[in-house]
Every structure is written in structure tokens, then in C-alpha cells.
Protein backbone atom coordinates (compact mmCIF):
# COMPACT_ATOMS: atom_id res chain seq x y z
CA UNK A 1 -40.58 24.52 -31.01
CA UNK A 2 -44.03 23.78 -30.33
CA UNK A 3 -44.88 23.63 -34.00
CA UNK A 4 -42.13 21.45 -34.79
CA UNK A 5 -43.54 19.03 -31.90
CA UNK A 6 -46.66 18.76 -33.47
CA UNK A 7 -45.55 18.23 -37.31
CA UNK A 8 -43.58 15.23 -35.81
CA UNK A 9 -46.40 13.56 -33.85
CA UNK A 10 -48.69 14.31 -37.11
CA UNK A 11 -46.00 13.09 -39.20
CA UNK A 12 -46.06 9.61 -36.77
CA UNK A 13 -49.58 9.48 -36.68
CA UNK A 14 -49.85 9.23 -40.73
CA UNK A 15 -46.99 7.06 -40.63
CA UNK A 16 -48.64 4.52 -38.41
CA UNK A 17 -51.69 5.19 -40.22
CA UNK A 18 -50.35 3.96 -43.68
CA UNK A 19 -48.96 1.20 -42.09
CA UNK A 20 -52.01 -0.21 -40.54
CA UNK A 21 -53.85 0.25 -44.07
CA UNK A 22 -51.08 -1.12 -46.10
CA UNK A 23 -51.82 -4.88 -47.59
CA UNK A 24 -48.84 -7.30 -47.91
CA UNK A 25 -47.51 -7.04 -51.36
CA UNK A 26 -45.48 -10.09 -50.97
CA UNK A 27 -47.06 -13.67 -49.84
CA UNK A 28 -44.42 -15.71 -48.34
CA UNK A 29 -46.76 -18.55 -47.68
CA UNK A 30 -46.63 -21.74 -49.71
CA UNK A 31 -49.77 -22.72 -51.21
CA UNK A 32 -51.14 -26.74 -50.59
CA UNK A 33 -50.30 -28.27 -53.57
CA UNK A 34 -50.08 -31.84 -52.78
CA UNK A 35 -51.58 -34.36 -55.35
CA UNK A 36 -53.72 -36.88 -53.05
CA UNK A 37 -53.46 -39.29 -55.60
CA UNK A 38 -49.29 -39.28 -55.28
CA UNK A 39 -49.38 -39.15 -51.55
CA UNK A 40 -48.10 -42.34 -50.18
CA UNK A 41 -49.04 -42.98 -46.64
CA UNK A 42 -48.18 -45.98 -43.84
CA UNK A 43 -50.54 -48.81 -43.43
CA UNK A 44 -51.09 -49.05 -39.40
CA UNK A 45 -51.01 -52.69 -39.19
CA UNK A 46 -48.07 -53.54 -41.17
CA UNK A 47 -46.06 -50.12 -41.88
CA UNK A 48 -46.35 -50.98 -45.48
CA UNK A 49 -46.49 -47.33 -48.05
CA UNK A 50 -49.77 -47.10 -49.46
CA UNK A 51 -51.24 -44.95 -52.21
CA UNK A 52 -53.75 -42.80 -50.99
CA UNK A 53 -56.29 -43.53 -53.65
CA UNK A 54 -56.21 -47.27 -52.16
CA UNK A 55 -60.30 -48.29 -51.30
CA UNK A 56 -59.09 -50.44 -48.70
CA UNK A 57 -60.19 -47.35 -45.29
CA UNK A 58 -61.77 -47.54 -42.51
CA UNK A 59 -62.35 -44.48 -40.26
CA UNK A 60 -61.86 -44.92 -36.62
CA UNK A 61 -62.06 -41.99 -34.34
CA UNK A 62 -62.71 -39.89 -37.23
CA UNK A 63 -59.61 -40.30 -38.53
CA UNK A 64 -59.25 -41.94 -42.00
CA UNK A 65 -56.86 -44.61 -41.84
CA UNK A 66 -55.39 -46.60 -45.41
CA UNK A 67 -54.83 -50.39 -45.76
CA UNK A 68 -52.32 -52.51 -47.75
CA UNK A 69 -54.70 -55.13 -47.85
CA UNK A 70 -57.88 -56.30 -46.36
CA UNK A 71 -56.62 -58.37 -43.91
CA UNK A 72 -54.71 -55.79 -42.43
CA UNK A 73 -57.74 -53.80 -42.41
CA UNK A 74 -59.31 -56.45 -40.61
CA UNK A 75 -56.90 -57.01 -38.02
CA UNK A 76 -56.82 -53.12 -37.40
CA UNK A 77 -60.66 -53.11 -37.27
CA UNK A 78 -60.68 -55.80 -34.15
CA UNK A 79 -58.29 -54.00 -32.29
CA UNK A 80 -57.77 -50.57 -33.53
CA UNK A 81 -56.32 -49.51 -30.11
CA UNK A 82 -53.42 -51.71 -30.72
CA UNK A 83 -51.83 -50.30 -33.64
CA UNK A 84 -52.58 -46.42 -33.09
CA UNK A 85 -49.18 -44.74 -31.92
CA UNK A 86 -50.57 -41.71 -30.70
């Protein structure tokens, strides 16, 4: 009985053993594929879409935010407070 006891808990131990060892053979996770130059974001000021490869930015807060136009980017830059939702 005793033997039979101890092949189990040996037979656990490997067990747990592989398993700690083992490397995922399947990779659920998606990988970030998103063209920047497709992505369309929302100018602050107006809620207009804008390409992201627009040259109409301004970082505030060390965020990077994208303009229509650069009198929305003007109006944002004298009161950015105004228009950030946070």
C-alpha cells in the first residue's frame, strides 16, 4: 500500500512538473495589425473623422491629439481644457 502511495505522489509530482515546463502551443492572442495610415480618428474641436497621417497635431498632456483643420487646432490650443472629455 505504501508503495502504491508513493508511485502516485511521484506520478503527481512529474505531472505537475511537465506542466510547469510545458510552452503554449497555441497563441490565442491577436497580433496589432492596425495600419496607422487607415486609422481614422475624431477631431476634438469639431468631432469631425480624421486620417491619422493628417500634419495638423498638437500634443497636450502628452497625448497626441489630430486636427481637421488649423483653426480647429487653434481653438483647441487656447483652451485645450474645454474640449477634452476625459
Amino acid at each position: 500500500m505504501k508503495k502504491l502511495n508513493l508511485i502516485v505522489i511521484l506520478i503527481g509530482l512529474a505531472t505537475v512538473s511537465l506542466k510547469l515546463s510545458a510552452k503554449t502551443v497555441i497563441d490565442n492572442s491577436k497580433p496589432n495589425l492596425i495600419d496607422s495610415a487607415k486609422k481614422v480618428l475624431v477631431d476634438p474641436v469639431c468631432k469631425m473623422k480624421v486620417k491619422a497621417e493628417t500634419a495638423k497635431t498638437t500634443v497636450y498632456n502628452k497625448v497626441t491629439y489630430n486636427f481637421c483643420s488649423e483653426s480647429c487646432k487653434q481653438k483647441f490650443a487656447a483652451e485645450p481644457a474645454k474640449y477634452i472629455h476625459k
